[in-house]
Structure formats: structure tokens, C-alpha cells
N, C-alpha and C. Protein backbone atom coordinates (compact mmCIF):
# COMPACT_ATOMS: atom_id res chain seq x y z
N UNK A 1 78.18 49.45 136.30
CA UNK A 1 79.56 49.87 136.18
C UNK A 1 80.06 50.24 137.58
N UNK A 2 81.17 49.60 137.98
CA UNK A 2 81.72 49.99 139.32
C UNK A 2 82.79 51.26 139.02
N UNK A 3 82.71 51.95 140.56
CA UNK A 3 83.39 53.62 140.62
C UNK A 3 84.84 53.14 140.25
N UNK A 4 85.37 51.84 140.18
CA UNK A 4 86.34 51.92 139.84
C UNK A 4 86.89 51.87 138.17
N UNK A 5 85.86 50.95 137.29
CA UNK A 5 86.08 51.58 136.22
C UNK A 5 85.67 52.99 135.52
N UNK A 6 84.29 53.42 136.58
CA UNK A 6 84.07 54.91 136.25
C UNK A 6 85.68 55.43 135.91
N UNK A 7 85.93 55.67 136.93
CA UNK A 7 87.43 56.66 137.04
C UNK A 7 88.32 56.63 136.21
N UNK A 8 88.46 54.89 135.93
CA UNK A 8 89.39 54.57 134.79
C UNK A 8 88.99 55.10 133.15
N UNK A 9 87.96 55.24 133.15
CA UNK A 9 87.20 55.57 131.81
C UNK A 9 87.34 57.47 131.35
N UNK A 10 87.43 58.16 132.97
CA UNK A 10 87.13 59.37 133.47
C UNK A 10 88.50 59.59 133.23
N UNK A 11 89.64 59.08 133.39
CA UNK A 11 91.14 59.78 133.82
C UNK A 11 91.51 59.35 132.26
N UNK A 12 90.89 58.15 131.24
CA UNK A 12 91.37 58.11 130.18
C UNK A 12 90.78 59.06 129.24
N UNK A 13 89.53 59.65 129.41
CA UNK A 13 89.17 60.41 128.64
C UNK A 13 89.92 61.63 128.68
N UNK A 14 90.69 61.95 130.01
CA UNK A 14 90.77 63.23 129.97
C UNK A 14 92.12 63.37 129.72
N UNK A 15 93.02 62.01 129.52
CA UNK A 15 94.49 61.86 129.01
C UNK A 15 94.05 62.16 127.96
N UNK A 16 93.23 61.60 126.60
CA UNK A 16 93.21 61.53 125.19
C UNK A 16 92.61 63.53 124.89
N UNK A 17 91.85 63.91 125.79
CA UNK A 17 91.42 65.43 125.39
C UNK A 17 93.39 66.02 125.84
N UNK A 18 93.55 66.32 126.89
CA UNK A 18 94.67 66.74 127.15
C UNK A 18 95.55 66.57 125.79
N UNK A 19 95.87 65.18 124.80
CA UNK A 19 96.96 64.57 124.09
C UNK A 19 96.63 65.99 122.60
N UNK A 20 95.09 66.13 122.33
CA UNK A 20 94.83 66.23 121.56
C UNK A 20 94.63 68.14 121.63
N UNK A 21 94.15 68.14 122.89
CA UNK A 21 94.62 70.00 122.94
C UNK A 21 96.48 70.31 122.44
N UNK A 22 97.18 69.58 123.52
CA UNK A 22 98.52 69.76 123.01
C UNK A 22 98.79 69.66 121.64
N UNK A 23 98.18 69.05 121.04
CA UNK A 23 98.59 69.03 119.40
C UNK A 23 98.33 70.38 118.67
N UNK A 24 96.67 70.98 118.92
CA UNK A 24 96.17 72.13 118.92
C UNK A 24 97.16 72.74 118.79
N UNK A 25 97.84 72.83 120.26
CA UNK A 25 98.38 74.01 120.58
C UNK A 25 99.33 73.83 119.85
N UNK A 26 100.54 73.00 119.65
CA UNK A 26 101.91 72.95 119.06
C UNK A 26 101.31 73.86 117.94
N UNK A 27 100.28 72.97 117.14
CA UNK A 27 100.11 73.62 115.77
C UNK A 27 100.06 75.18 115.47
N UNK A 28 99.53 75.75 116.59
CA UNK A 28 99.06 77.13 116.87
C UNK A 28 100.21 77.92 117.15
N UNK A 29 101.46 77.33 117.94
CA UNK A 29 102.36 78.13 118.35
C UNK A 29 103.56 78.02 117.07
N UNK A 30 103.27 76.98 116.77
CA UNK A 30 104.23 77.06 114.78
C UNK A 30 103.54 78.37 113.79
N UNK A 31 102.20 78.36 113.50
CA UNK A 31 101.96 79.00 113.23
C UNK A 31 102.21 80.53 113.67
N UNK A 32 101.73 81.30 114.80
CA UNK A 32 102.37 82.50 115.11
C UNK A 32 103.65 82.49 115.61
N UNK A 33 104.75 81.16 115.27
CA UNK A 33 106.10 81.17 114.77
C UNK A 33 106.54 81.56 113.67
N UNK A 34 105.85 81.36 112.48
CA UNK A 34 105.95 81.50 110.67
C UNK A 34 105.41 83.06 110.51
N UNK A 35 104.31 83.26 111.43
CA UNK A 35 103.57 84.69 111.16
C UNK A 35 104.31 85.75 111.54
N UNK A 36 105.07 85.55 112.83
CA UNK A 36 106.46 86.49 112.95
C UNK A 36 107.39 86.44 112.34
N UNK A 37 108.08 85.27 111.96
CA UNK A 37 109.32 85.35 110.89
C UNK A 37 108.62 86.08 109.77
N UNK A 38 107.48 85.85 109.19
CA UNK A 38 107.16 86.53 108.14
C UNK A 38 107.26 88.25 108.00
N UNK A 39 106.48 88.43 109.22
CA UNK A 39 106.24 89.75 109.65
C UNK A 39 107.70 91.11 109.47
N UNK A 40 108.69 89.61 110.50
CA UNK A 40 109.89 90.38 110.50
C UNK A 40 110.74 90.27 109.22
N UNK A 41 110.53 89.34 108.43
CA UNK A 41 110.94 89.56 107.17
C UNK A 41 110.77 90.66 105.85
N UNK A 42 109.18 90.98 106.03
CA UNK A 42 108.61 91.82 105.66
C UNK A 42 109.33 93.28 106.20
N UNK A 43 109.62 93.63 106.60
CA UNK A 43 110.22 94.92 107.80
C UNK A 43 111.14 95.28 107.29
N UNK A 44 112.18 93.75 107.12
CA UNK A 44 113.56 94.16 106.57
C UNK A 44 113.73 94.40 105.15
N UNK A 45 112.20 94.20 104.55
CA UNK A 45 112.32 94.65 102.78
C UNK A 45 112.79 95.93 102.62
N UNK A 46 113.09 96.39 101.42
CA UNK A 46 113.38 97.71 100.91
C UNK A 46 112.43 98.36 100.70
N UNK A 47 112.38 100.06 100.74
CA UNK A 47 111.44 100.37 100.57
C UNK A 47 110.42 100.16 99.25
N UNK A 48 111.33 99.94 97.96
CA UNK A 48 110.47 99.79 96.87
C UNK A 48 109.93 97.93 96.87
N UNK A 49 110.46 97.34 97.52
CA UNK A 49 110.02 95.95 97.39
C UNK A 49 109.12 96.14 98.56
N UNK A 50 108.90 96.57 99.53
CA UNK A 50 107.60 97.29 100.19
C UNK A 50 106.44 97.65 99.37
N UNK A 51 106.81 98.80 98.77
CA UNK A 51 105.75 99.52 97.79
C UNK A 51 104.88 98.65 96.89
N UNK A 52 105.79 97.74 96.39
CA UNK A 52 105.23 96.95 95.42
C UNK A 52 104.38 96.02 96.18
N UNK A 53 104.83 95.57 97.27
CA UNK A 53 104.18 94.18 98.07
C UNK A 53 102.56 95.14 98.52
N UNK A 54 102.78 96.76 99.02
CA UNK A 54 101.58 96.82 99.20
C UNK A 54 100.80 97.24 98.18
N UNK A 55 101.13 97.57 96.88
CA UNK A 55 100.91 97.56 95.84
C UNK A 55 99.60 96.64 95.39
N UNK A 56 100.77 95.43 95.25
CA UNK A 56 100.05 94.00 94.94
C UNK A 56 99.12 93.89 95.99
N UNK A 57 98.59 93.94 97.23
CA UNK A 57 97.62 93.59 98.26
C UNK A 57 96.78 94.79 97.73
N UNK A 58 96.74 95.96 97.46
CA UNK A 58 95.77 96.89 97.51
C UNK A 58 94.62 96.27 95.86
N UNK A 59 95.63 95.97 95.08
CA UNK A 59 95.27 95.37 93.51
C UNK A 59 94.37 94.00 93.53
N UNK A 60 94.78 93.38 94.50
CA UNK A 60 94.18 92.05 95.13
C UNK A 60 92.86 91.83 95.85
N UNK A 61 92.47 93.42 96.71
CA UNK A 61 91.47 93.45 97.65
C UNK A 61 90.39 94.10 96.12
N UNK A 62 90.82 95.28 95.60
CA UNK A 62 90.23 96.06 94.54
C UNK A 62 89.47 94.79 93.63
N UNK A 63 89.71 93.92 93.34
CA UNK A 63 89.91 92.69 92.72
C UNK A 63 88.86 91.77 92.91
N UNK A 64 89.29 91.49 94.64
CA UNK A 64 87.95 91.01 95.25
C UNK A 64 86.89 91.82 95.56
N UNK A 65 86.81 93.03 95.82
CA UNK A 65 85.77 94.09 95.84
C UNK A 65 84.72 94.47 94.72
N UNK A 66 85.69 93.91 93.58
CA UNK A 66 85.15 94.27 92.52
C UNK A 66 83.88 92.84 92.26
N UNK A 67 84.56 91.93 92.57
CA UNK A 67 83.86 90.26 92.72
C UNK A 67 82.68 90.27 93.39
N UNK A 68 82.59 90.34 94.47
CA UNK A 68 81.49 90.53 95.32
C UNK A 68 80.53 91.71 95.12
N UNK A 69 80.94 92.79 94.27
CA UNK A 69 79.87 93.74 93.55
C UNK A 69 79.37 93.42 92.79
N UNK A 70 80.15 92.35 91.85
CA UNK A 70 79.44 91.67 90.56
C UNK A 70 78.24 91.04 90.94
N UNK A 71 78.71 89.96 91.90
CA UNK A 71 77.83 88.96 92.64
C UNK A 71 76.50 89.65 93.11
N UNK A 72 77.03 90.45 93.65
CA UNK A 72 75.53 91.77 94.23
C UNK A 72 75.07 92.27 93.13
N UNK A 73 75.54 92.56 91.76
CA UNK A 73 74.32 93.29 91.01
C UNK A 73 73.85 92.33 90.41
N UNK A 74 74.22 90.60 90.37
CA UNK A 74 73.52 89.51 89.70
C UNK A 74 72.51 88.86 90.95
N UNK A 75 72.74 89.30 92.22
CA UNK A 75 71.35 88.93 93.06
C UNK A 75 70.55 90.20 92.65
N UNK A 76 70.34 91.17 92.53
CA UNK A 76 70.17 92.44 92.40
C UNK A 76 68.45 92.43 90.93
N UNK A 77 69.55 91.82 90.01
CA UNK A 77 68.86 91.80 88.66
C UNK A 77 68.18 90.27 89.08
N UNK A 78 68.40 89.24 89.72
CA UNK A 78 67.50 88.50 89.63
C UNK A 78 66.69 88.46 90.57
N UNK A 79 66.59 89.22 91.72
CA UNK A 79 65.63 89.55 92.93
C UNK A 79 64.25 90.74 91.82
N UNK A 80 65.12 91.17 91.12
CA UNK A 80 63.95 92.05 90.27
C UNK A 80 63.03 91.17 89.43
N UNK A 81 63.85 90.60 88.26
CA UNK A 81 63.18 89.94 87.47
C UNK A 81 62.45 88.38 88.15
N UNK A 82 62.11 88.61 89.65
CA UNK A 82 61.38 87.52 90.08
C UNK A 82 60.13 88.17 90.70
N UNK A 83 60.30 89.01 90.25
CA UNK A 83 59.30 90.07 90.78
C UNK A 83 57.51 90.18 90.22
């Protein structure tokens, strides 16, 4: 292989990484575009449509907390009964 297609091979690889970070990134900067409108949307709720929203998230985690305890006392009982 001559240094001259080296280079050519070298400057195209690093056009197609470059093409494909930029995409990355667009995607990334839409996103903590949507995550602030959200944020600031959230802000401007009322206080009882607040209450409720953290309401619903506290009911949601309790929920999943409760899931993953289940899961743990069914490794729990079968780590015993392999005993």
C-alpha cells in the first residue's frame, strides 16, 4: 500500500467517525433540549398538580421497591432450599 492511499484511507476514516460523532451529538443536545422544556414546564405547574406529580413518582418507586424485595426473598428461599 502506498503513503498515498494510506492517507486517503486515514482522512476517510476520520471524515466518517467525525459524520457519526456529530449525529451523537445533535441527538444529545435535542435531548437535554426536551429535558429542559420539561423541567421548565414542570416549575410552572400548580402547586396541587405538583403534589400529585410527586405523589405519583413516590407511589411508582414504593412499587418498584417493593419488586425487587419480592425478587430478593424468592433468591432468598431458593438459595435455602438448595441447601
Amino acid at each position: 500500500m502506498g503513503i498515498k492511499k494510506f492517507f486517503k484511507n486515514a482522512f476517510a476514516d476520520m471524515k466518517q467517525g467525525a459524520k457519526a460523532q456529530h449525529e451523537v451529538d445533535k441527538a444529545n443536545f435535542a435531548a437535554a433540549k426536551a429535558e429542559s422544556k420539561a423541567q421548565w414546564e414542570e416549575a410552572k405547574m400548580s402547586p396541587k398538580a405538583r403534589q400529585a406529580k410527586m405523589q405519583e413518582e413516590r407511589e411508582k418507586q414504593i412499587a418498584e421497591a417493593n419488586e425487587r424485595k419480592a425478587a430478593a426473598d424468592e433468591r432468598i428461599k431458593k438459595a435455602q432450599e438448595s441447601k
